[in-house]
Each structure stands twice: as C-alpha cells, then as structure tokens.
C-alpha atoms as a PDB file:
ATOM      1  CA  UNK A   1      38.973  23.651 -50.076  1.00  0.00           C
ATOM      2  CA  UNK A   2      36.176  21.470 -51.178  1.00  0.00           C
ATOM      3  CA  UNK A   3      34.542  19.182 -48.643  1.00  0.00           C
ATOM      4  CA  UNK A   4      33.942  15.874 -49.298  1.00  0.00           C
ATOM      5  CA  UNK A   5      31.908  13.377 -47.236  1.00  0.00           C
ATOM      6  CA  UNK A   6      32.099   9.397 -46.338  1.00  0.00           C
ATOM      7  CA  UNK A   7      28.758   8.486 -45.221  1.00  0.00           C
ATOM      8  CA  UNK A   8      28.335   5.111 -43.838  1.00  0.00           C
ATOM      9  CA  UNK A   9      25.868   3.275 -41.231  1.00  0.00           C
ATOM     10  CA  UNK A  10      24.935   5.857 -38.737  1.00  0.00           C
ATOM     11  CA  UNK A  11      28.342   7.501 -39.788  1.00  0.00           C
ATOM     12  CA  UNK A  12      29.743  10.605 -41.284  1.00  0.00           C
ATOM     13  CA  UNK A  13      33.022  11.887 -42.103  1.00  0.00           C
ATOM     14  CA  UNK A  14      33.666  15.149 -43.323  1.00  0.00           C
ATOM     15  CA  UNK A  15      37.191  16.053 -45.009  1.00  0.00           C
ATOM     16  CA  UNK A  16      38.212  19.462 -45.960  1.00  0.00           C
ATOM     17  CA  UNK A  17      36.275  21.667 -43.913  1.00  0.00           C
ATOM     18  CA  UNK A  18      37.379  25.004 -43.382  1.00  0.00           C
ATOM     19  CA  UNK A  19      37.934  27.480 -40.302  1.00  0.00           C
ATOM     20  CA  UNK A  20      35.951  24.564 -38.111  1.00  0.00           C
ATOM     21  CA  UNK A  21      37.072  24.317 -34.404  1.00  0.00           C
ATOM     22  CA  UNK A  22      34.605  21.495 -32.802  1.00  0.00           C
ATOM     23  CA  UNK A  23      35.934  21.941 -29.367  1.00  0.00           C
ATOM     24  CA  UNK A  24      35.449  26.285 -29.088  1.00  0.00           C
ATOM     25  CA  UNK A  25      32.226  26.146 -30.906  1.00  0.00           C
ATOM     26  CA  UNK A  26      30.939  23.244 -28.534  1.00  0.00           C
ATOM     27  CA  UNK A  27      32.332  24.633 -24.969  1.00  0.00           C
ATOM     28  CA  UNK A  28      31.988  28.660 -25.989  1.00  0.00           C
ATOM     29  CA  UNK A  29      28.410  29.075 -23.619  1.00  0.00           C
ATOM     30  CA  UNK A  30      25.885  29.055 -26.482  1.00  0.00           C
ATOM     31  CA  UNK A  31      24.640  25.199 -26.488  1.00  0.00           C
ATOM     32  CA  UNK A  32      24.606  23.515 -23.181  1.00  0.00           C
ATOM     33  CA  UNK A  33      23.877  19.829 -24.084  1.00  0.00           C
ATOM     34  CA  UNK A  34      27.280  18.454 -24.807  1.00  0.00           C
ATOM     35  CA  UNK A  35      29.648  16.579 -22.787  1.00  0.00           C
ATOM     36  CA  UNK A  36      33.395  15.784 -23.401  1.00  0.00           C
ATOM     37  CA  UNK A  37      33.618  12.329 -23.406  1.00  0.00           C
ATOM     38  CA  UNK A  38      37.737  10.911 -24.375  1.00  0.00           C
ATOM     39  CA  UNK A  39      38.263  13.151 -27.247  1.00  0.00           C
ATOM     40  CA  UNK A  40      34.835  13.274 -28.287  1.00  0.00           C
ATOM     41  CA  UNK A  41      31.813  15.158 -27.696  1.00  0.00           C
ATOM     42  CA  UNK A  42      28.759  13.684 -26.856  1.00  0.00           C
ATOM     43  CA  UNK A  43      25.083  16.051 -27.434  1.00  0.00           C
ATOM     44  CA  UNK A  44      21.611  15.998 -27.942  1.00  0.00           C
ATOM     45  CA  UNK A  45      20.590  17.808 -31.072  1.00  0.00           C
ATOM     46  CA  UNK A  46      16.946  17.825 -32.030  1.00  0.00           C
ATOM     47  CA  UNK A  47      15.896  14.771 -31.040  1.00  0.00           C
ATOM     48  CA  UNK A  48      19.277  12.692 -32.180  1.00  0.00           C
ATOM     49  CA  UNK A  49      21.777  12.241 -30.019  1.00  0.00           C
ATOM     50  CA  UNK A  50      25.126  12.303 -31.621  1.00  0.00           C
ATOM     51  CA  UNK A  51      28.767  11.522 -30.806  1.00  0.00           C
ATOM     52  CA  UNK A  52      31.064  14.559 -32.827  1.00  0.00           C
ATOM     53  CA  UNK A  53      34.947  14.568 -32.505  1.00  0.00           C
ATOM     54  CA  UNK A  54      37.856  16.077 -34.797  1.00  0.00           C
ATOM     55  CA  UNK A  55      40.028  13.643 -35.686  1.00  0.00           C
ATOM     56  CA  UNK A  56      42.747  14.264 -38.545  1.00  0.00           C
ATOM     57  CA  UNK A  57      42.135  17.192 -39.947  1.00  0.00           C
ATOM     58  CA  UNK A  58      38.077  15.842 -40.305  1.00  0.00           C
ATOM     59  CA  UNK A  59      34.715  16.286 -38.456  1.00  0.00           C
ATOM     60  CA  UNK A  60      33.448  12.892 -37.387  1.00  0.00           C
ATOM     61  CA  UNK A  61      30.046  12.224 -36.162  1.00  0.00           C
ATOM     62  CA  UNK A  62      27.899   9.102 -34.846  1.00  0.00           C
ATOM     63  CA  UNK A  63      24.093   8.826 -34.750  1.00  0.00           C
ATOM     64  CA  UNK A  64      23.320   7.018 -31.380  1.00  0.00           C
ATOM     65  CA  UNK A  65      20.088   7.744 -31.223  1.00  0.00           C
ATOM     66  CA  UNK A  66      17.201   5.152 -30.058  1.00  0.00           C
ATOM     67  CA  UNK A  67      15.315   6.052 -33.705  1.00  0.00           C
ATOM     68  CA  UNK A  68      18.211   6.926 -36.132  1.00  0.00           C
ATOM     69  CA  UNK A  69      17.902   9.565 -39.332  1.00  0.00           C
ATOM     70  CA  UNK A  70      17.657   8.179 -42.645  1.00  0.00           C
ATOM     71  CA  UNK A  71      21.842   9.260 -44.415  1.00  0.00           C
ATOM     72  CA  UNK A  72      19.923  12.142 -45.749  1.00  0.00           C
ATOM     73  CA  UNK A  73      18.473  13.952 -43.281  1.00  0.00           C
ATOM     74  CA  UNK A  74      21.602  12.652 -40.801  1.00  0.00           C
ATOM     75  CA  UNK A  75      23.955  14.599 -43.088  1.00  0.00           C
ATOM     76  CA  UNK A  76      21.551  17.453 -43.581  1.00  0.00           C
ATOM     77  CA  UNK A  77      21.204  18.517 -39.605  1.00  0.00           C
ATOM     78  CA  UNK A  78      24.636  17.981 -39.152  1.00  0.00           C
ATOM     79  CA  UNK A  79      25.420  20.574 -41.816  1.00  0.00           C
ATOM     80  CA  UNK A  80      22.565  22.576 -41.022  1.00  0.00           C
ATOM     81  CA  UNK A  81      23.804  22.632 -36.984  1.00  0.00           C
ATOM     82  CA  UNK A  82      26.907  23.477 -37.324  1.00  0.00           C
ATOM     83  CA  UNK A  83      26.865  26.096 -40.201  1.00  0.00           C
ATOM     84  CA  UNK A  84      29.119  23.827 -42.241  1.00  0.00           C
ATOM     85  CA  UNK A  85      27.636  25.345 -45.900  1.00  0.00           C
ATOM     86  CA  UNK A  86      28.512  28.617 -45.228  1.00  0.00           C
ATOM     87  CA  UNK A  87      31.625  29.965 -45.850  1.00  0.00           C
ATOM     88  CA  UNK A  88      33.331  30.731 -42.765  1.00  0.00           C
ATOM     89  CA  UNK A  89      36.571  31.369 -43.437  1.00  0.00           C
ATOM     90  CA  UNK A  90      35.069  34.511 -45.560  1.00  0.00           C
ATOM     91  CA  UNK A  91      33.354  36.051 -42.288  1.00  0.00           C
ATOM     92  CA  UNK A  92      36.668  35.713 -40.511  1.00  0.00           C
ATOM     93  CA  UNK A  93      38.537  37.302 -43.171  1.00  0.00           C
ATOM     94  CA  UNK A  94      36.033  39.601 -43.292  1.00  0.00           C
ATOM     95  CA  UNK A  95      35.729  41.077 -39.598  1.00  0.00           C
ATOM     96  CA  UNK A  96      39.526  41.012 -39.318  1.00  0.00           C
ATOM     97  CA  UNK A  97      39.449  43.513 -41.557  1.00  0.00           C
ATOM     98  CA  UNK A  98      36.717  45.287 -39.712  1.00  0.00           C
ATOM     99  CA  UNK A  99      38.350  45.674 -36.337  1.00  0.00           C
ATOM    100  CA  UNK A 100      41.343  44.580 -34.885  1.00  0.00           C
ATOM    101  CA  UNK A 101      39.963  43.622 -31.368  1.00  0.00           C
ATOM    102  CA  UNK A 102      37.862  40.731 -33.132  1.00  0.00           C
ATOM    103  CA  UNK A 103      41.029  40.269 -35.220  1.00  0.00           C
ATOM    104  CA  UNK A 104      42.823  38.977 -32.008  1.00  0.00           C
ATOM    105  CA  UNK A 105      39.879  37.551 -30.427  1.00  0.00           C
ATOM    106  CA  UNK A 106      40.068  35.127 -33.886  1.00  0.00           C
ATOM    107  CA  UNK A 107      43.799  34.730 -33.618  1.00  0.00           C
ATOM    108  CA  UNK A 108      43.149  33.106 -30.429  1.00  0.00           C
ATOM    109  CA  UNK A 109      40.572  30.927 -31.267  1.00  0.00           C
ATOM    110  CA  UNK A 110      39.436  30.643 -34.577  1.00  0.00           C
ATOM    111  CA  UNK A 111      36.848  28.769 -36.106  1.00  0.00           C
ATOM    112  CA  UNK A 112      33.601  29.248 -33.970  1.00  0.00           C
ATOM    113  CA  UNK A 113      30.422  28.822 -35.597  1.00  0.00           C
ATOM    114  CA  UNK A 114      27.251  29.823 -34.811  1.00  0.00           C
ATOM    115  CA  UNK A 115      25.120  26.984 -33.808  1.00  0.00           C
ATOM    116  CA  UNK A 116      21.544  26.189 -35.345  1.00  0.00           C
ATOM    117  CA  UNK A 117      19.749  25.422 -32.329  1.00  0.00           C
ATOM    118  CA  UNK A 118      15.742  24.235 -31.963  1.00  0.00           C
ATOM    119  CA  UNK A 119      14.004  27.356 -31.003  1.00  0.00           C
ATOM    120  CA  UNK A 120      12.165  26.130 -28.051  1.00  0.00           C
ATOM    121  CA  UNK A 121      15.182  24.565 -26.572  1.00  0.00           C
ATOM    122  CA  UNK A 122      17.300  27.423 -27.044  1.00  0.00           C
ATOM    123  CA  UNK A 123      14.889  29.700 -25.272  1.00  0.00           C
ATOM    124  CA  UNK A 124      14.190  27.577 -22.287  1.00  0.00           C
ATOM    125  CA  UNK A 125      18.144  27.017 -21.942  1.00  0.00           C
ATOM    126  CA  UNK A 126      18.528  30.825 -22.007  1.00  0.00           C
ATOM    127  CA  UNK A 127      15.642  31.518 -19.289  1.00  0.00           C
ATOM    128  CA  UNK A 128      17.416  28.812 -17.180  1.00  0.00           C
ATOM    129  CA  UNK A 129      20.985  30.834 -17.823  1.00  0.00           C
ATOM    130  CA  UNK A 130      19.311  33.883 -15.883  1.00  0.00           C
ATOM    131  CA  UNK A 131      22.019  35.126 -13.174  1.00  0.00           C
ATOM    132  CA  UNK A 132      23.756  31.446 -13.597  1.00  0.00           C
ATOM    133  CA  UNK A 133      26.867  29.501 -14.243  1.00  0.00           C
ATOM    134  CA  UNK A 134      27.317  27.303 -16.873  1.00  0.00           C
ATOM    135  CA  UNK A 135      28.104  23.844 -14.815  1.00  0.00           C
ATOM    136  CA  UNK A 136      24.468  24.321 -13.023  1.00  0.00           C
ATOM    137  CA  UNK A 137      22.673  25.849 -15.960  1.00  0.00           C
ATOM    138  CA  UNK A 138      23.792  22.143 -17.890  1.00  0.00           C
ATOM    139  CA  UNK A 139      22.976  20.335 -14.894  1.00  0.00           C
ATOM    140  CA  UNK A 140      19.351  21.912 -14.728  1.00  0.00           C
ATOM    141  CA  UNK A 141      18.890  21.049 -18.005  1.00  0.00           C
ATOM    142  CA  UNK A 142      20.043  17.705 -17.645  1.00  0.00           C
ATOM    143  CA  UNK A 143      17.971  16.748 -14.794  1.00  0.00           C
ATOM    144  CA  UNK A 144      14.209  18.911 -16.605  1.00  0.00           C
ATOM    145  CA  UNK A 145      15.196  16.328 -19.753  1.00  0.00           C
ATOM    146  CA  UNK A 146      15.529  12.997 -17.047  1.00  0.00           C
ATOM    147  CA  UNK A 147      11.847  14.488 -15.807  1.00  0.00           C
ATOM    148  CA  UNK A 148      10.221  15.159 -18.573  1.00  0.00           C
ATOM    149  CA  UNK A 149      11.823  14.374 -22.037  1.00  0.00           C
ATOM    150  CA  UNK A 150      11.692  11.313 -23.498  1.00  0.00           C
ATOM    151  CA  UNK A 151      14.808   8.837 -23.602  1.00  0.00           C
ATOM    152  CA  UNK A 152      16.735   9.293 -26.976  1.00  0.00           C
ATOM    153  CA  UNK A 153      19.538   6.955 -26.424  1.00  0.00           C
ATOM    154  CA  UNK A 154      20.117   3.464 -28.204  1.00  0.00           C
ATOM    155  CA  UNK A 155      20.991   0.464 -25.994  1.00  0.00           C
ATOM    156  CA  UNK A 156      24.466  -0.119 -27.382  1.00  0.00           C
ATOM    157  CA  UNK A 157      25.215   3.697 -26.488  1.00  0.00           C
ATOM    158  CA  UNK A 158      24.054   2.843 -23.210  1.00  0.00           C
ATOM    159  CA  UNK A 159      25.910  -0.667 -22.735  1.00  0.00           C
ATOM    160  CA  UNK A 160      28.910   1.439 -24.139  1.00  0.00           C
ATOM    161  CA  UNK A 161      28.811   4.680 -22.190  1.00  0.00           C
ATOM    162  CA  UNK A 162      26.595   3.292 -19.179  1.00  0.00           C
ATOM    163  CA  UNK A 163      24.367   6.308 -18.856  1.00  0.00           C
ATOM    164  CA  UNK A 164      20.686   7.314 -20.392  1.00  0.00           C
ATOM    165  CA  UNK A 165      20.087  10.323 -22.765  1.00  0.00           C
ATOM    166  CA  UNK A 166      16.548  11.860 -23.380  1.00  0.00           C
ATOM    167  CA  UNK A 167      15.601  14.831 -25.858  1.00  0.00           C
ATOM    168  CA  UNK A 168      14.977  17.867 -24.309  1.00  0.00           C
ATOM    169  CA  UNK A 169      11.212  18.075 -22.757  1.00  0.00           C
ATOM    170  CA  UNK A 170       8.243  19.511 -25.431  1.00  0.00           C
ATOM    171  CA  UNK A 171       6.441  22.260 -24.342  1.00  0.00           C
ATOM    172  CA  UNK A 172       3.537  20.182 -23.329  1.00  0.00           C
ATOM    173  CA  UNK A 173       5.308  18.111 -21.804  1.00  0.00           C
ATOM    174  CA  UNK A 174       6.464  20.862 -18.931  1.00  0.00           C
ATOM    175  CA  UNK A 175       3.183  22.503 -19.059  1.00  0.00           C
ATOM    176  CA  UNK A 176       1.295  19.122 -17.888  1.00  0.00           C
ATOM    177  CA  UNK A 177       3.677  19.499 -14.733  1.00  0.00           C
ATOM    178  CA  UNK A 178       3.444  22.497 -12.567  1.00  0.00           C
ATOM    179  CA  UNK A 179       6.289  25.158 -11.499  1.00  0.00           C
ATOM    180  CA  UNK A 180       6.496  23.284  -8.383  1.00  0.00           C
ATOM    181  CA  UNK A 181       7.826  20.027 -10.230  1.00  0.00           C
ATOM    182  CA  UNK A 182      10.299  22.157 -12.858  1.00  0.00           C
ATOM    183  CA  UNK A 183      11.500  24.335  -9.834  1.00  0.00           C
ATOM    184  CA  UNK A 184      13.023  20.586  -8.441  1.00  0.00           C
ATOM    185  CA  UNK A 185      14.747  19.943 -11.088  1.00  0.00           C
ATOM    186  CA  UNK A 186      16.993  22.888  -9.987  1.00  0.00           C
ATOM    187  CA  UNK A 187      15.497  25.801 -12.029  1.00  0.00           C
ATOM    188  CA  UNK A 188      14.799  27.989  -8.810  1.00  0.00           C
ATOM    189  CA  UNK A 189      12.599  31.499  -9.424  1.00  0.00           C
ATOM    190  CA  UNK A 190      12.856  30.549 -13.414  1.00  0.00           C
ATOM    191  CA  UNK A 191      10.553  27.744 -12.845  1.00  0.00           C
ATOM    192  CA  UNK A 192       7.199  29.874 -13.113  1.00  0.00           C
ATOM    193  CA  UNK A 193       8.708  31.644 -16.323  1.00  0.00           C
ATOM    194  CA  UNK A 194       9.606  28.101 -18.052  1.00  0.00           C
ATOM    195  CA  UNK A 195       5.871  26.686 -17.026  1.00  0.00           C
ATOM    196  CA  UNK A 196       4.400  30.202 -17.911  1.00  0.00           C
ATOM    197  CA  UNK A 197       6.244  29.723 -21.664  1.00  0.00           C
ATOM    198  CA  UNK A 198       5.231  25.732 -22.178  1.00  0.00           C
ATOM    199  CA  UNK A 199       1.331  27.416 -21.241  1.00  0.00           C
ATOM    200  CA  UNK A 200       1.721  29.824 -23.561  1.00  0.00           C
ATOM    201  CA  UNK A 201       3.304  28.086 -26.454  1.00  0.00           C
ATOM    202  CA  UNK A 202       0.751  24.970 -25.958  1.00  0.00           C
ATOM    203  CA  UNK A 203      -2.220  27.233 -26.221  1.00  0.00           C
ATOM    204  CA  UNK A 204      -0.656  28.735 -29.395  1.00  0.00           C
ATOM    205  CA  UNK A 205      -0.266  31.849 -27.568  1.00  0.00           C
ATOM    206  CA  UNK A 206       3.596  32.229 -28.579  1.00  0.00           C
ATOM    207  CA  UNK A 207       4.370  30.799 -32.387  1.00  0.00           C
ATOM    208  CA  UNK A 208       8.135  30.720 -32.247  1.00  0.00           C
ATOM    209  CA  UNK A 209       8.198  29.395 -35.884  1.00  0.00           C
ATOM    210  CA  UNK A 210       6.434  33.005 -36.950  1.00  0.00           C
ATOM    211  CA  UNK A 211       8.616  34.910 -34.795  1.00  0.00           C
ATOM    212  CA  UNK A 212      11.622  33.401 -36.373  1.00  0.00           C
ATOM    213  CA  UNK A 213      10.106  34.854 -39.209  1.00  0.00           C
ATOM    214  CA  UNK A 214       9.737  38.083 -38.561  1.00  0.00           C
ATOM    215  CA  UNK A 215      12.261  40.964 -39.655  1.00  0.00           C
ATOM    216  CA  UNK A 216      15.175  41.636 -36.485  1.00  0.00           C
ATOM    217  CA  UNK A 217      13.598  44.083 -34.743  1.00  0.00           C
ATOM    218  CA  UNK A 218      10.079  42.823 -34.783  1.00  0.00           C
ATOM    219  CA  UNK A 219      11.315  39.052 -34.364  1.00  0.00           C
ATOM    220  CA  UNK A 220      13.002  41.062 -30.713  1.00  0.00           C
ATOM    221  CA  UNK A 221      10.199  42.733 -29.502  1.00  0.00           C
ATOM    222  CA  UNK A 222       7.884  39.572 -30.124  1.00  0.00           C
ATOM    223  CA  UNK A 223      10.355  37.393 -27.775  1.00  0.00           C
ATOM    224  CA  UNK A 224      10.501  40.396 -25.209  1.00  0.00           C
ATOM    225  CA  UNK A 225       7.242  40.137 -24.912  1.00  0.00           C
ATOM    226  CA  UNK A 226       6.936  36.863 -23.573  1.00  0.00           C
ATOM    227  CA  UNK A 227       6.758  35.987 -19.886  1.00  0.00           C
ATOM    228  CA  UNK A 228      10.617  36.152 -18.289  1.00  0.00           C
ATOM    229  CA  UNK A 229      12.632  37.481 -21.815  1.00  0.00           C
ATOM    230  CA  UNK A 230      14.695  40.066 -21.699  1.00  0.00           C
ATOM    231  CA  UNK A 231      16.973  41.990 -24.366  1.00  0.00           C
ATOM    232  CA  UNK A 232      19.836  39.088 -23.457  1.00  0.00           C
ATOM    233  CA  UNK A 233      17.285  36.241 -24.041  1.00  0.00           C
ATOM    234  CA  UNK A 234      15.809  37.762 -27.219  1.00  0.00           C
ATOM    235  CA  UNK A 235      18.959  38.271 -28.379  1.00  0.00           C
ATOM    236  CA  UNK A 236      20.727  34.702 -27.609  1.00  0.00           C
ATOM    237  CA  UNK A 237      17.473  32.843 -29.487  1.00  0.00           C
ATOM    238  CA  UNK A 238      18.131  34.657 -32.547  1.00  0.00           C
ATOM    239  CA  UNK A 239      21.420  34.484 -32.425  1.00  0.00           C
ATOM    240  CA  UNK A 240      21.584  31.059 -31.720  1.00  0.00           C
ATOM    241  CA  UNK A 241      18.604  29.326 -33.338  1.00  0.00           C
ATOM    242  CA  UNK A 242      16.895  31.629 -35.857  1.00  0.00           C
ATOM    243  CA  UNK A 243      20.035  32.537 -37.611  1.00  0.00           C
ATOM    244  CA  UNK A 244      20.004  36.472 -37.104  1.00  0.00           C
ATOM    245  CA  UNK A 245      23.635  36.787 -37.116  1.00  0.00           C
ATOM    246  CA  UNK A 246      23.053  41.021 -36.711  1.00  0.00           C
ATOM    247  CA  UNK A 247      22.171  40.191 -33.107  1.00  0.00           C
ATOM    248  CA  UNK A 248      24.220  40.933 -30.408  1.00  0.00           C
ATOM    249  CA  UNK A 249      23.802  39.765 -26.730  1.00  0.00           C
ATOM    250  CA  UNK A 250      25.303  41.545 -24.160  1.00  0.00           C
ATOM    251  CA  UNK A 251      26.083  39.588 -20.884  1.00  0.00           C
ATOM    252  CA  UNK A 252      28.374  40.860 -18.627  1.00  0.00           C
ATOM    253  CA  UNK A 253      31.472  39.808 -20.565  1.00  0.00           C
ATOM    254  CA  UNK A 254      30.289  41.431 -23.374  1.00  0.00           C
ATOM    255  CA  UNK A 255      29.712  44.622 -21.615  1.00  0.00           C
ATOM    256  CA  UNK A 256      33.499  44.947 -19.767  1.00  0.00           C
ATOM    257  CA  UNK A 257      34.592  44.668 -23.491  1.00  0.00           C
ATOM    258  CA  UNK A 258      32.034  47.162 -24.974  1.00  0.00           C
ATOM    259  CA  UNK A 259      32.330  49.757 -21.871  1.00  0.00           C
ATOM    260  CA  UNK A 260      36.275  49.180 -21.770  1.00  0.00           C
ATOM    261  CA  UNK A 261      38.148  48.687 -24.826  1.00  0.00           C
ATOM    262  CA  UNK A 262      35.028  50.109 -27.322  1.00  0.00           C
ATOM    263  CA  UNK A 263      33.886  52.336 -25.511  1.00  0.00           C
ATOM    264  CA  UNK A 264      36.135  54.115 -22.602  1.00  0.00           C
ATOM    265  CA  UNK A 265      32.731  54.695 -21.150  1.00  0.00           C
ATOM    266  CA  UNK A 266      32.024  52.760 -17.563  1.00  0.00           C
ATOM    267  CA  UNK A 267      28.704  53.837 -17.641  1.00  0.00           C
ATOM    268  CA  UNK A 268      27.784  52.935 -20.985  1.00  0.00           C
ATOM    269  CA  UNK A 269      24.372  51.638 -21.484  1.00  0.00           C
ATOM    270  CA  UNK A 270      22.870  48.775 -22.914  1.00  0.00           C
ATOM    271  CA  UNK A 271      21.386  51.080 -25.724  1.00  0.00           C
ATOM    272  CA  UNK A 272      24.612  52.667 -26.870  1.00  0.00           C
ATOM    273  CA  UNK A 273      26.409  48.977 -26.736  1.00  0.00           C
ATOM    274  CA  UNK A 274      23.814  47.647 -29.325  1.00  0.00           C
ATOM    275  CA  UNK A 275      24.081  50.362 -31.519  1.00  0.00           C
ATOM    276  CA  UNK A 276      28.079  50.840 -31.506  1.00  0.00           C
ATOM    277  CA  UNK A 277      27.904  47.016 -32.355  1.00  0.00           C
ATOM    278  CA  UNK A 278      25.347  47.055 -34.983  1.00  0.00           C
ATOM    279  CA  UNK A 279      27.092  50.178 -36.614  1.00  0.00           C
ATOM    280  CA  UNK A 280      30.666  48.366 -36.603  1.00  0.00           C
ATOM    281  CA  UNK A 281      29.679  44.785 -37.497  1.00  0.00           C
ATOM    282  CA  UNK A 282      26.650  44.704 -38.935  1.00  0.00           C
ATOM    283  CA  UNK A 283      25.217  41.440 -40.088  1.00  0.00           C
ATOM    284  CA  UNK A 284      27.875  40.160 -38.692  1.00  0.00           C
ATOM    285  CA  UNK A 285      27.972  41.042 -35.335  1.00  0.00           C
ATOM    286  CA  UNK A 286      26.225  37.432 -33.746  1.00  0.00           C
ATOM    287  CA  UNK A 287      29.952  36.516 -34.572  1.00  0.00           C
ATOM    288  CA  UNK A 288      32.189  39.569 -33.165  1.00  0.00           C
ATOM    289  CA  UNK A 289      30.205  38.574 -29.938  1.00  0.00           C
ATOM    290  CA  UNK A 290      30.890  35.334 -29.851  1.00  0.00           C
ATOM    291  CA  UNK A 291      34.588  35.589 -30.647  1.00  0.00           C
ATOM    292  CA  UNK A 292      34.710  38.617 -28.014  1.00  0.00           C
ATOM    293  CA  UNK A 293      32.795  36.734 -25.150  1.00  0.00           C
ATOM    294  CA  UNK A 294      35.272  33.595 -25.171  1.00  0.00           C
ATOM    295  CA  UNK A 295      37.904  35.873 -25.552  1.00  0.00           C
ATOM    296  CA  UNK A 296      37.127  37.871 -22.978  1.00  0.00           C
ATOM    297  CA  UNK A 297      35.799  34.995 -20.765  1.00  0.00           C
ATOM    298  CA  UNK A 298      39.396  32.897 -21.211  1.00  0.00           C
ATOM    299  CA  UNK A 299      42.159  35.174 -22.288  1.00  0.00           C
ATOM    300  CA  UNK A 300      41.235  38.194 -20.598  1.00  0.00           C
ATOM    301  CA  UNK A 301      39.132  37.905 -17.601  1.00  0.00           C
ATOM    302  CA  UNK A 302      41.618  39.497 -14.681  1.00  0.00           C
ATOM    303  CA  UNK A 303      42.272  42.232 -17.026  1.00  0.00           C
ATOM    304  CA  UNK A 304      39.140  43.294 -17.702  1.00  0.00           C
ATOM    305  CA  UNK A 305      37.968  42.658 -14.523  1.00  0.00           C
ATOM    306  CA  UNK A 306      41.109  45.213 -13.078  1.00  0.00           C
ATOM    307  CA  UNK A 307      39.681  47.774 -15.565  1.00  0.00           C
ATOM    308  CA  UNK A 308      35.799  47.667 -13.677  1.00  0.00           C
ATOM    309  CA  UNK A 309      37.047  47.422 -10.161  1.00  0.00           C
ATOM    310  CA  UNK A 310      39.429  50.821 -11.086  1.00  0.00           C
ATOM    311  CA  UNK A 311      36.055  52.691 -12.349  1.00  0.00           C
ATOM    312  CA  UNK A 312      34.652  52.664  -9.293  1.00  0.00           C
END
C-alpha cells in the first residue's frame, strides 16, 4: 500500500501505512515520554512536542511545540521516529517465518516499531530504568525535564491541556547541577551515574554521535565503558536510538522467555541468551525482543512466572 500524506499547518496525516500500531509501539517500555491523553498520545520527541493518535485507518500528528518545524523537517522526524520508510510488514513476514514463538508474539500484537530515539535521552532514560518500574522511571524523567530542561510547550497547548512540557535536560544542563540536585528529582543511587555521564559527555569525554558509528560490537563495548552501563543499557541505546536492530536486551522478561521456552535451561546465562538470539534472528533480533518482551510482559506473565518459581 502506498502512503500518502496531507500536510497542513502544524499538521500531518498519513494514509496507508502498513503494519503500524501507535498505541503498542508507544506503551511497549522503550520510550518513556508519552502520555495517553483521550485517544491520543501526547510526547516529547527531540525538542518538539507532538500530539500522535490513530484515527481511521491513519496516523495523525500535531506539532505543539513553543518553536514549531518548518513542513519539511516536521514530516521528516516523524517518519524518521517512528520507522515509517521502512518496510515493516516485510520484517514481520519475515520472522514469522523464522520462529513460531515471535510468530505468536506478532499475532498478538502486531505492528511495533522500533523507535528512533535521541541518543543522549535514550541513555539517561535507560540508566534511570536500573532495577525500576515504568510509572516511576516516567515520573523521574518528568520531574529531571521540570528541573532542568527547557519548556517546549506552546501557550494554546497549555490553555488547552492546562499543563507545561519541557525537552528533556542537555547534558550541560545536568552537569551544572550536582548529584545531590538530580538525586531529588527521584533518580536515587543513579543520580551520581547520570551527573558522572553529563561530565563526561560535556568535556567531550563520551562522543555518542561516534559511538553510534561504530560497528555492533565496538559501538557495545564503547557504551559499557561508560560510568553506570551495563550489557542491558548498551544494548537498549542501540536498539532504540542508533538503529542496530541485531541488538538484543535482555531484562528479566526477556530472560524467563530465553531460559524457558528457548532454552529449557534455568540457569542459562546472559552469554548463551545473546548468542542463541543473534544466531536465530539476526539483524533482526532488536524486533523478536521487542515483540517477545510485551508478549511476555502482557499475555504471559503468570505463566512464565509458574515456570521460574518451579526451577527452584
């Protein structure tokens, strides 16, 4: 089906596009700045802050931002965020074919892209996940962006919606305030790992830009080597925002599904999980995990959870 676009004042409308579910990709844990609003979704991408919702068989989105994009580059981060140029459907088709756990794991929600996040954002936002739940990880967030970003929303969206948006904080921005001040906004022991990044990417000690760069493998040791990053963090920022859809992270969802249904090993590491994923899906296994975590995380939590407690 070919897409085909409306584009009016601060508006776009996008007909015709193809195995797109707004609502899984938005809520599925791997962007934490949007908020259902009615039927719409309301998030902070880059700098704009835009209102998405499907309506009729179409992707409709809003610029409310304070300083809105020019048609061109409004239309080209929407498409570039949500992955809407690539062929989706394909991929689907594609893994399917591959295995038929991901095959149901599509069947029951279909249509989950990978988001193109910022870099920076995406790696603070996966520092602050650390050991945390997904209601206080958005509500850290939301409170570092009050403190230190700067206010993207327009008056009318704020007359309309009655509440304030801001971009999320620069990295000078946190490191001219101290761990003390970022701890507050309810980022706990993570605080001296976020100040210890902004530090380090202000002095041009961390080029995220190069990393994203680099091939897989050197792109993951360069993140691990940074102050508080782990395999999962490494993994989630270039999955999520530097488009290395051979990634896999492995949370603890991830890992009932790997050790239980892949596997039939309870003791399987981390290790043997990345490489039975990398073997079976390949470049495309940033997707298998995503389909498999909100699977797993909303179809079949008390199963899998039956299978770990009966390992013991």
């Amino acid at each position: 089906m070919t897409m085909q676009l409306e584009i009016g004042t601060n508006r776009l409308s996008i007909h015709g596009v193809d195995a797109f579910d707004l609502a899984n990709t938005l809520t599925c844990g791997q962007a934490f700045r949007w908020w259902r609003v009615g039927n719409a979704y309301h998030g902070v991408v880059k700098g704009s802050l835009l209102v998405a919702e499907w309506r009729d068989e179409s992707l409709h989105v809003e610029d409310h931002s304070v300083t809105k994009l020019c048609p061109d580059d409004f239309v080209g981060l929407v498409f570039d965020y949500f992955g809407l140029s690539d062929d989706h459907a394909q991929r689907e088709r594609s893994l399917c074919k591959r295995d038929r756990i991901v095959a149901e794991a599509i069947r029951y929600a279909p249509g989950i892209r990978i988001l193109r996040q910022d870099p920076w954002e995406c790696l603070i936002s996966f520092i602050i996940s650390a050991r945390n739940y997904i209601p206080s990880i958005m509500s850290t967030i939301v409170r570092l962006c009050e403190r230190f970003g700067e206010r993207v929303s327009s008056d009318e969206y704020e007359e309309l919606f009655g509440t304030r948006r801001y971009a999320f904080p620069s990295a000078s921005a946190l490191s001219d305030g101290s761990v003390e001040s970022i701890e507050s906004c309810g980022a706990s022991y993570r605080a001296k790992y976020i100040y210890g990044m902004a530090q380090l990417v202000t002095t041009g000690g961390a080029d995220l830009d190069l990393i994203s760069k680099q091939p897989y493998e050197e792109a993951r040791e360069s993140l691990m080597s940074l102050y508080g990053v782990g395999p999962k963090i490494a993994e989630c920022v270039l999955l999520y925002s530097m488009g290395r859809y051979e990634a896999f992270p492995i949370d603890t969802w991830i890992s009932r599904v790997m050790r239980f249904l892949y596997l039939g090993n309870p003791r399987a590491s981390v290790r043997e999980m990345h490489e039975f994923a990398r073997q079976r899906f390949e470049d495309l296994a940033g997707f298998a995990q995503q389909y498999l975590f909100h699977w797993a995380r909303t179809a079949k939590g008390a199963y899998l959870r039956t299978l770990e407690q009966n390992s013991r």
